[in-house]
PDB file of N, CA and C in Angstrom:
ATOM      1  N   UNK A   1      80.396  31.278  98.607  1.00  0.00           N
ATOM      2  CA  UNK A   1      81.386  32.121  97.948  1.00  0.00           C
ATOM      3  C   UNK A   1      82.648  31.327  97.633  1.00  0.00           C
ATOM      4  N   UNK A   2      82.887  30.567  98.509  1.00  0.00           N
ATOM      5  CA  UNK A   2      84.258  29.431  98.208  1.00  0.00           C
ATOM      6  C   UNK A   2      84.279  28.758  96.822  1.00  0.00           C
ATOM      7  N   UNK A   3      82.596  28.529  96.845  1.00  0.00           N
ATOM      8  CA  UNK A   3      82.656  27.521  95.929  1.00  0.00           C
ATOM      9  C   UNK A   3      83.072  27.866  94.353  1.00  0.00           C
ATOM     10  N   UNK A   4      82.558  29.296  94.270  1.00  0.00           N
ATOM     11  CA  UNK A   4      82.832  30.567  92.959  1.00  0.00           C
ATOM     12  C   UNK A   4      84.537  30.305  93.263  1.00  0.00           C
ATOM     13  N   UNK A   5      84.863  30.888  93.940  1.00  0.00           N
ATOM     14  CA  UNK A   5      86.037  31.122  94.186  1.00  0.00           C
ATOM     15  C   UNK A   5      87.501  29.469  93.110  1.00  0.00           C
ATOM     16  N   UNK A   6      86.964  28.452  93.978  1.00  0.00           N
ATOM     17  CA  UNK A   6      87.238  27.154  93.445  1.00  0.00           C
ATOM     18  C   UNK A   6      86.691  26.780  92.048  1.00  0.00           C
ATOM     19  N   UNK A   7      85.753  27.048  91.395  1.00  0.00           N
ATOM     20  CA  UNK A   7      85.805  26.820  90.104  1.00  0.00           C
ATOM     21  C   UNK A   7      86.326  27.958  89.092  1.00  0.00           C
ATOM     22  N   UNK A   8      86.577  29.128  89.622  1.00  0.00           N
ATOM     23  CA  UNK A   8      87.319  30.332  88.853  1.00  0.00           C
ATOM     24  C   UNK A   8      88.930  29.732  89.037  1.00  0.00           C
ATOM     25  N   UNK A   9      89.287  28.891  89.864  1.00  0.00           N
ATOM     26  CA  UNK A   9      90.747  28.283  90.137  1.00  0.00           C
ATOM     27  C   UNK A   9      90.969  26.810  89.277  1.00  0.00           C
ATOM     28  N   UNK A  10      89.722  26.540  89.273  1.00  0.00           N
ATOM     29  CA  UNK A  10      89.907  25.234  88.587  1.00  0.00           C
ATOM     30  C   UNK A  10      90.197  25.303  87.112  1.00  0.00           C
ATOM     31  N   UNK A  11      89.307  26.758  86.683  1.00  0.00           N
ATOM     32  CA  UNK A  11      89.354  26.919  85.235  1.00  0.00           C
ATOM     33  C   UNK A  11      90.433  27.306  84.818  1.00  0.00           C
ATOM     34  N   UNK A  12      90.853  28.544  85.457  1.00  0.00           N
ATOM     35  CA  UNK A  12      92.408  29.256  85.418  1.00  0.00           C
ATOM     36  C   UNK A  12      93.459  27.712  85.577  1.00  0.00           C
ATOM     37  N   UNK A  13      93.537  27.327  86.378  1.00  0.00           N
ATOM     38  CA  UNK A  13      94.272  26.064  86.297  1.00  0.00           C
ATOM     39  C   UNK A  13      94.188  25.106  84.937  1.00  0.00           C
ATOM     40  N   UNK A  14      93.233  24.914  84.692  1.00  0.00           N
ATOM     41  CA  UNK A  14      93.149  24.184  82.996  1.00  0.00           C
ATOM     42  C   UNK A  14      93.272  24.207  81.926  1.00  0.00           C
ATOM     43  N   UNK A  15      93.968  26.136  82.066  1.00  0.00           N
ATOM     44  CA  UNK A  15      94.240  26.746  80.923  1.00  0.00           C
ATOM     45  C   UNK A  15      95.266  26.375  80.096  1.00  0.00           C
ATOM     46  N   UNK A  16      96.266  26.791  79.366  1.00  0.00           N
ATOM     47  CA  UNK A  16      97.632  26.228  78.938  1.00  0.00           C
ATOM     48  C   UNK A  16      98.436  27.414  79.403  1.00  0.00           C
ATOM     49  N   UNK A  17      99.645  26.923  79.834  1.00  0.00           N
ATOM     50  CA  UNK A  17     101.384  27.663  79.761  1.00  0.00           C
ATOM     51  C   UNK A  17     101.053  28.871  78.645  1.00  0.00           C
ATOM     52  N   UNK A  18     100.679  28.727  77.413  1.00  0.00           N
ATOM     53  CA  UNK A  18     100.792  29.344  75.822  1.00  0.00           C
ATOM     54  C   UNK A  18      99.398  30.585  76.215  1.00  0.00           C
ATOM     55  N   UNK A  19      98.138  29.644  77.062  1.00  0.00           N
ATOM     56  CA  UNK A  19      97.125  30.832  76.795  1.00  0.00           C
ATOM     57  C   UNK A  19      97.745  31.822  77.861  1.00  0.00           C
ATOM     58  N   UNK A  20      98.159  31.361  79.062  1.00  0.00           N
ATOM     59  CA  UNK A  20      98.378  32.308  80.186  1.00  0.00           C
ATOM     60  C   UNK A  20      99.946  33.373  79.379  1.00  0.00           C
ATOM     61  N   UNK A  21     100.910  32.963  78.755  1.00  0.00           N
ATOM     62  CA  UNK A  21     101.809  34.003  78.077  1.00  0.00           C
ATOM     63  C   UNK A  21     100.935  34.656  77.093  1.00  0.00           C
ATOM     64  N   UNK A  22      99.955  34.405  76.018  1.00  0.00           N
ATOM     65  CA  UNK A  22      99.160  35.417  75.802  1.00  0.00           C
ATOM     66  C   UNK A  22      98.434  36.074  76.450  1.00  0.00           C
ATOM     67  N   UNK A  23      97.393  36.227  77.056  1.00  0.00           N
ATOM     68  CA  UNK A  23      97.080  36.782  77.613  1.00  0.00           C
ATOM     69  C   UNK A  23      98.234  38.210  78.552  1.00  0.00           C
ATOM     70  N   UNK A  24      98.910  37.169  79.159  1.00  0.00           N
ATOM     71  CA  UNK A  24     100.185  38.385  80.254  1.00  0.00           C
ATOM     72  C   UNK A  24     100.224  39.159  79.120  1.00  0.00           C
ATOM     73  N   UNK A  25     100.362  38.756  77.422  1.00  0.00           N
ATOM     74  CA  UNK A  25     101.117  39.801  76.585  1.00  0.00           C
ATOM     75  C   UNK A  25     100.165  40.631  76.357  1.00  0.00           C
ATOM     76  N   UNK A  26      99.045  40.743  76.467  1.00  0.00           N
ATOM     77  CA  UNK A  26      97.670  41.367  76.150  1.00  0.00           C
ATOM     78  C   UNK A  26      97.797  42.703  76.746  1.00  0.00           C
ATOM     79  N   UNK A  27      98.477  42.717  78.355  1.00  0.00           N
ATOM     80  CA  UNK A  27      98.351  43.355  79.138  1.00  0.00           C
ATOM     81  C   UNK A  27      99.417  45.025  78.855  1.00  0.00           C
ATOM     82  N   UNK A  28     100.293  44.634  77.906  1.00  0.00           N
ATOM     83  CA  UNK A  28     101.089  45.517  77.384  1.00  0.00           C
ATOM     84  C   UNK A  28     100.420  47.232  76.681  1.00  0.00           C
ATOM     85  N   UNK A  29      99.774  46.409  75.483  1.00  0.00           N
ATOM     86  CA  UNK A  29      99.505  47.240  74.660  1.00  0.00           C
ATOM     87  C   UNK A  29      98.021  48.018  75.330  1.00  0.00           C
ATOM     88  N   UNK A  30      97.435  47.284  76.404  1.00  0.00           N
ATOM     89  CA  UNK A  30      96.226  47.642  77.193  1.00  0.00           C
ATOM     90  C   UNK A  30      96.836  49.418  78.062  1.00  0.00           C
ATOM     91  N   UNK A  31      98.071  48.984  78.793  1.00  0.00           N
ATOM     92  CA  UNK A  31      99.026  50.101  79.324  1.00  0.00           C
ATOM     93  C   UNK A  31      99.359  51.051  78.442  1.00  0.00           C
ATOM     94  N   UNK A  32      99.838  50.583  77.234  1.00  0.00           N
ATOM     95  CA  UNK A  32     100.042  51.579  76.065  1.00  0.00           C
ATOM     96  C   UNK A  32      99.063  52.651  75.785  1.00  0.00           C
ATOM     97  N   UNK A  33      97.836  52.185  75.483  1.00  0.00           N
ATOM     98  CA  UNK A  33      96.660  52.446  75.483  1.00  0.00           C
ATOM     99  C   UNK A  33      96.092  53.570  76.388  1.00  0.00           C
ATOM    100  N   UNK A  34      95.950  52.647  77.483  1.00  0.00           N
ATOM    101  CA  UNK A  34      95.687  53.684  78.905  1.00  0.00           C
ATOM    102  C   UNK A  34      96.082  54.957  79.051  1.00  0.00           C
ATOM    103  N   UNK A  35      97.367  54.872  78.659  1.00  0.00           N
ATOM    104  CA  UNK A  35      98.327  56.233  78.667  1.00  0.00           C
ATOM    105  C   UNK A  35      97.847  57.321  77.634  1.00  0.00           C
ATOM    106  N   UNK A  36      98.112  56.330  76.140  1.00  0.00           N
ATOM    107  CA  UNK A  36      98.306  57.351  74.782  1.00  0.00           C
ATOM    108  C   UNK A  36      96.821  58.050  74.514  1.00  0.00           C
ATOM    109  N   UNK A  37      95.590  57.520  75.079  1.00  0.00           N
ATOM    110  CA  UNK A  37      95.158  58.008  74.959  1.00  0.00           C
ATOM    111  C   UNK A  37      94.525  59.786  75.291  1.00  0.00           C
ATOM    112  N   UNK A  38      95.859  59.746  76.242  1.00  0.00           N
ATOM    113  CA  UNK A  38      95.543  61.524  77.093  1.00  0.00           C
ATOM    114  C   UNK A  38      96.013  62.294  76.206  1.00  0.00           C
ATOM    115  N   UNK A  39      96.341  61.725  74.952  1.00  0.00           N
ATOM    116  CA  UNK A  39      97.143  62.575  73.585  1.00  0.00           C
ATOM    117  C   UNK A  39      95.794  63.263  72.639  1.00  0.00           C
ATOM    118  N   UNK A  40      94.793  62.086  72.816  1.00  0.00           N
ATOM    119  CA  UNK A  40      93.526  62.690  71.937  1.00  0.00           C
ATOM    120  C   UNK A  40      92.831  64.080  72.256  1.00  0.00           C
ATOM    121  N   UNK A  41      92.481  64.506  71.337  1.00  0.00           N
ATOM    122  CA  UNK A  41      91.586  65.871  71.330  1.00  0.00           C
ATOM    123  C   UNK A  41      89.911  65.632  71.801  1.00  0.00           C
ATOM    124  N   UNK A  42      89.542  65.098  73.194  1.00  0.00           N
ATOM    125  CA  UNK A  42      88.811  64.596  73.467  1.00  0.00           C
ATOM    126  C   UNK A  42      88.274  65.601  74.672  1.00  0.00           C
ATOM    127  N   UNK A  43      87.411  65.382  75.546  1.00  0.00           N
ATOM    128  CA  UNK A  43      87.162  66.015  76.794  1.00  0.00           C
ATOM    129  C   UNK A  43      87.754  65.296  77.778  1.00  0.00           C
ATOM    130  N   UNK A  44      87.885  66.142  78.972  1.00  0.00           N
ATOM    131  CA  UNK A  44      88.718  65.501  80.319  1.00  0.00           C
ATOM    132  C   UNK A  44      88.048  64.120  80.701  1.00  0.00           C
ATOM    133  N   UNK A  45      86.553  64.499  80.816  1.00  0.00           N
ATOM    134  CA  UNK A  45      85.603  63.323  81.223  1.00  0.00           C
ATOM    135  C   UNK A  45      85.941  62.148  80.749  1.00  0.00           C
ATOM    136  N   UNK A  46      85.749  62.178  78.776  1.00  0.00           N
ATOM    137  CA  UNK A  46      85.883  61.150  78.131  1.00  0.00           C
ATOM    138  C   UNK A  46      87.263  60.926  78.046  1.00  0.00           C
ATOM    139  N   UNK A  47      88.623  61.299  78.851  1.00  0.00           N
ATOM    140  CA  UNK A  47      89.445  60.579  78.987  1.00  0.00           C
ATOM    141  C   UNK A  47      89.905  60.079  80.239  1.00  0.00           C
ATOM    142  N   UNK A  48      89.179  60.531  81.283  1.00  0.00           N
ATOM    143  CA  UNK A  48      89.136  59.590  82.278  1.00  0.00           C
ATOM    144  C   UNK A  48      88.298  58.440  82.429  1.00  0.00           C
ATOM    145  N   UNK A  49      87.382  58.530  81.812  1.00  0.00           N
ATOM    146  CA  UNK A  49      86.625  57.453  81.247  1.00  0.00           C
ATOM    147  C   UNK A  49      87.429  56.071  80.466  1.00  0.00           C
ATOM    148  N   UNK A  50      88.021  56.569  79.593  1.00  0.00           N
ATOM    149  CA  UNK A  50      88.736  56.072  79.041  1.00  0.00           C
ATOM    150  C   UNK A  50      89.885  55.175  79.209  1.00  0.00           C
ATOM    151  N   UNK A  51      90.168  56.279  80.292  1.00  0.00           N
ATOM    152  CA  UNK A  51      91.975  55.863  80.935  1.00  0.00           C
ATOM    153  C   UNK A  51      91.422  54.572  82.057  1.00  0.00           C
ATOM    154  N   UNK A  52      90.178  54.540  82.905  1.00  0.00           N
ATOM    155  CA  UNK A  52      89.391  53.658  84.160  1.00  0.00           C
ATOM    156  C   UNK A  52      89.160  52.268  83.145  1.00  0.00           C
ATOM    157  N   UNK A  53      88.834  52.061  81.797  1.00  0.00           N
ATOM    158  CA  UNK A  53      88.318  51.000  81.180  1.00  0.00           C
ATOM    159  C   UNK A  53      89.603  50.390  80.655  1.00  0.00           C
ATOM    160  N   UNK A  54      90.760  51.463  80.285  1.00  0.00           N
ATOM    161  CA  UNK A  54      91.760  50.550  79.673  1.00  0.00           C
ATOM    162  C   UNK A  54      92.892  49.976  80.894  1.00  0.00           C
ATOM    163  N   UNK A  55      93.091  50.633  81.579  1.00  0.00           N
ATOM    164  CA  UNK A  55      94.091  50.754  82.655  1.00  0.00           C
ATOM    165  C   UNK A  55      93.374  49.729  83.642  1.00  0.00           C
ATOM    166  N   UNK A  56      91.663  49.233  83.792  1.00  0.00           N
ATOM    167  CA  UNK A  56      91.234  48.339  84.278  1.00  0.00           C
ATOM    168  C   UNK A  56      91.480  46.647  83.700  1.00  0.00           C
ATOM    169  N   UNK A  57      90.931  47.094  82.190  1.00  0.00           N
ATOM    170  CA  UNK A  57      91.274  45.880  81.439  1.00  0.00           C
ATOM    171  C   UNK A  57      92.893  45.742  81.438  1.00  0.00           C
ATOM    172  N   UNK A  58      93.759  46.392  81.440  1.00  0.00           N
ATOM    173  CA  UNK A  58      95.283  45.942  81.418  1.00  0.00           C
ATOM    174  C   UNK A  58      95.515  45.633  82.734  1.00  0.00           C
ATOM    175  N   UNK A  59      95.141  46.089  83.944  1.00  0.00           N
ATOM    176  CA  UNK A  59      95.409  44.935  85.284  1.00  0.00           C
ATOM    177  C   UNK A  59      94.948  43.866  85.468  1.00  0.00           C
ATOM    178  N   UNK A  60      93.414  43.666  84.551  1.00  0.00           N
ATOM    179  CA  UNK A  60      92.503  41.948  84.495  1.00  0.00           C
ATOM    180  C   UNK A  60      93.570  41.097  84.030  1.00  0.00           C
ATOM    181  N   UNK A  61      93.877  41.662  82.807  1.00  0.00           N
ATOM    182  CA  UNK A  61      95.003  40.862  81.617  1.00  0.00           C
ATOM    183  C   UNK A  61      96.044  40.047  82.337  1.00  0.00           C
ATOM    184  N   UNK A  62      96.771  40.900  83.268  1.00  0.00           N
ATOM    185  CA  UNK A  62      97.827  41.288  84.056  1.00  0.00           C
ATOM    186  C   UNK A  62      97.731  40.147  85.177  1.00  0.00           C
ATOM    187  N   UNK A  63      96.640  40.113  86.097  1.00  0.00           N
ATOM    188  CA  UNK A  63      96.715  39.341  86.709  1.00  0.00           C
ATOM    189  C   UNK A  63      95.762  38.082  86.471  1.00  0.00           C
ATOM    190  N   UNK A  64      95.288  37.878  85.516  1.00  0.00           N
ATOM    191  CA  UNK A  64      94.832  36.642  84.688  1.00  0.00           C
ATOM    192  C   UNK A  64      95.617  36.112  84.772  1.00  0.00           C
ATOM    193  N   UNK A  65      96.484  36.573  83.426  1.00  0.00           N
ATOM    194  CA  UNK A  65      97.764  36.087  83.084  1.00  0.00           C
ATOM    195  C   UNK A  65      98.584  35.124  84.281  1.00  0.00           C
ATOM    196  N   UNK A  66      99.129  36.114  84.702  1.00  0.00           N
ATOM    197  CA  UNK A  66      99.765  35.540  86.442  1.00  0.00           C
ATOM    198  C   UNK A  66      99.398  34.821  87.187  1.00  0.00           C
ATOM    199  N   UNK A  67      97.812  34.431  86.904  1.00  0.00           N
ATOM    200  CA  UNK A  67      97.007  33.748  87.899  1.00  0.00           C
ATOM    201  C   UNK A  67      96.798  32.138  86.841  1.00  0.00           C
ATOM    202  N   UNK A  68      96.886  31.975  85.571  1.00  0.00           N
ATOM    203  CA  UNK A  68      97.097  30.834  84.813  1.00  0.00           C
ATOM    204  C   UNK A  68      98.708  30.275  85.252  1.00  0.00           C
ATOM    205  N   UNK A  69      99.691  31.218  84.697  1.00  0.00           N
ATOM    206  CA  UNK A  69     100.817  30.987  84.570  1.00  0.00           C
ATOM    207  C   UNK A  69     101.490  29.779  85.809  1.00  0.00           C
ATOM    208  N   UNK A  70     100.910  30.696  87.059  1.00  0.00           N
ATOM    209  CA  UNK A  70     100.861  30.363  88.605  1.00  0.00           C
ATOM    210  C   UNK A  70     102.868  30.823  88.693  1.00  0.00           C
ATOM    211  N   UNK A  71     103.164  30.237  89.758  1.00  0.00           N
ATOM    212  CA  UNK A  71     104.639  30.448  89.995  1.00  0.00           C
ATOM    213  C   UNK A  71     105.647  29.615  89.247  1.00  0.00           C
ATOM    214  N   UNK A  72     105.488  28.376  88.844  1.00  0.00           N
ATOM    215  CA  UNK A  72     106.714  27.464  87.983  1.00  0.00           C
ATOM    216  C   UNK A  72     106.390  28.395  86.328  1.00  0.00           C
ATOM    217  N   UNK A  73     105.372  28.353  85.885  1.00  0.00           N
ATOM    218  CA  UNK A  73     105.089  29.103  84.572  1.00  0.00           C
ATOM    219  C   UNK A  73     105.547  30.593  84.379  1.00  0.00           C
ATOM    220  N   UNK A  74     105.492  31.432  85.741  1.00  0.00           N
ATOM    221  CA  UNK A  74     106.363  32.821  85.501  1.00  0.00           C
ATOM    222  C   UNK A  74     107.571  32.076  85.927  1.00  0.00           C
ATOM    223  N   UNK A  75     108.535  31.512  86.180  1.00  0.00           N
ATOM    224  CA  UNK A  75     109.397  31.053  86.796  1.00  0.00           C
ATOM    225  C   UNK A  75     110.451  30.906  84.869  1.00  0.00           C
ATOM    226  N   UNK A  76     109.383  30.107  84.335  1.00  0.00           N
ATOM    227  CA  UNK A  76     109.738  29.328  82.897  1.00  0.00           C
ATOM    228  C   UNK A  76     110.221  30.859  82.061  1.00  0.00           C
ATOM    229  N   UNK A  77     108.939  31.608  82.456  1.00  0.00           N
ATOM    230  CA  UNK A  77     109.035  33.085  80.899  1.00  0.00           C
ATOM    231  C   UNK A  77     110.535  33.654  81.824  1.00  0.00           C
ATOM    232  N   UNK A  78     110.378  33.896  82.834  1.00  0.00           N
ATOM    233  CA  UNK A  78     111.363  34.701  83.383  1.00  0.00           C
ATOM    234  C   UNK A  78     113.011  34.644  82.867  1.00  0.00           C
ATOM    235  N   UNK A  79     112.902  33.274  83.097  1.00  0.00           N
ATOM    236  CA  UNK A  79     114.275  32.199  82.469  1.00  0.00           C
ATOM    237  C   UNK A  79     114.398  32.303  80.946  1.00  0.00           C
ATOM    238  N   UNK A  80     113.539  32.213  80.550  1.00  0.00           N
ATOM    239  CA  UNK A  80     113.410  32.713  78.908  1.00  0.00           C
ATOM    240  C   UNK A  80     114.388  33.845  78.417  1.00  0.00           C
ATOM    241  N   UNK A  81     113.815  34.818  79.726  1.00  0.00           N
ATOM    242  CA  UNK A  81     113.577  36.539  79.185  1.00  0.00           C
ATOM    243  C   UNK A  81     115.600  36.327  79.518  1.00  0.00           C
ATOM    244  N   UNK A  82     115.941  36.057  80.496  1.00  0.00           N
ATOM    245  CA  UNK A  82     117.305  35.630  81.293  1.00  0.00           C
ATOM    246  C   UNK A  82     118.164  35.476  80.559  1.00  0.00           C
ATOM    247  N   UNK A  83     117.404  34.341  79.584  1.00  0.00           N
ATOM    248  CA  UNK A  83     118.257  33.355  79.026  1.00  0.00           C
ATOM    249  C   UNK A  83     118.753  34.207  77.586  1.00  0.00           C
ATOM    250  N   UNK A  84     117.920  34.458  77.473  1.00  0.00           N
ATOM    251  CA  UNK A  84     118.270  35.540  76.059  1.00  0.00           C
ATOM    252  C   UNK A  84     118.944  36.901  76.272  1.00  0.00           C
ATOM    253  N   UNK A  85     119.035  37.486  77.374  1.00  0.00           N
ATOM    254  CA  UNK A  85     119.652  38.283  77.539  1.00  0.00           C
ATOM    255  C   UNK A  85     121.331  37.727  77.907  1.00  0.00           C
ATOM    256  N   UNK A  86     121.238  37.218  78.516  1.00  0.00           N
ATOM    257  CA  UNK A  86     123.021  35.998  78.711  1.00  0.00           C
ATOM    258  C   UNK A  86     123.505  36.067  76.828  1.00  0.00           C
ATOM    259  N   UNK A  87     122.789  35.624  76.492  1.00  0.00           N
ATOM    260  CA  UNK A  87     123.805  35.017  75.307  1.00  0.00           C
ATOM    261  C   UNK A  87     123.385  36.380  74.144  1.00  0.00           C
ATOM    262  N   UNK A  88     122.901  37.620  74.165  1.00  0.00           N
ATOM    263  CA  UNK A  88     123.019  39.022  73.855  1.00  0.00           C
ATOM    264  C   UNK A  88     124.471  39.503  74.005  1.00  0.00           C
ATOM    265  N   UNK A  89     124.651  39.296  75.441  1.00  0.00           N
ATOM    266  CA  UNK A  89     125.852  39.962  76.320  1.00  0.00           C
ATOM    267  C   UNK A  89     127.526  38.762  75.466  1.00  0.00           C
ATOM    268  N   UNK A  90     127.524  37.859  74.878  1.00  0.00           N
ATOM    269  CA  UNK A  90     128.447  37.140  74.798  1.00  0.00           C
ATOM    270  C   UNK A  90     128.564  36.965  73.648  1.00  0.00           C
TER     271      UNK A  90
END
């Protein structure tokens, strides 16, 4: 099981800075999704159905994302997000 474990780390590790911020961004409109769909004229079933596949795929996204990025790469977007808000304010 380690060994799965270590090549799912190796790959995530080889990814790029650029794929792991797409992906995190993936995870947005997946939430959007999850939600808007309790708006449709559908049955209860087929929107809990619904809500389990998108709200699943937007936490994969989610912690993909996070799991490429690792800690210096959310560290980088964070400072980004920071940095642009500083010079908004001035």
């Amino acid at each position: 099981m380690s060994s799965f474990k270590d090549r799912v780390k190796s790959f995530l590790g080889g990814l790029s800075f650029r794929t792991g911020v797409i992906i995190l961004a993936l995870c947005v409109p997946c939430y959007i999704l999850s939600f808007a769909q309790m708006a449709l004229p559908i049955s209860a079933t087929a929107k809990g159905v619904l809500w389990f596949i998108l709200f699943g795929l937007a936490k994969t996204t989610q912690y993909a994302g996070l799991a490429i990025l690792g800690v210096e790469g959310w560290r980088r977007v964070k400072s980004k997000f920071l940095r642009n808000k500083d010079t908004k304010n001035n």
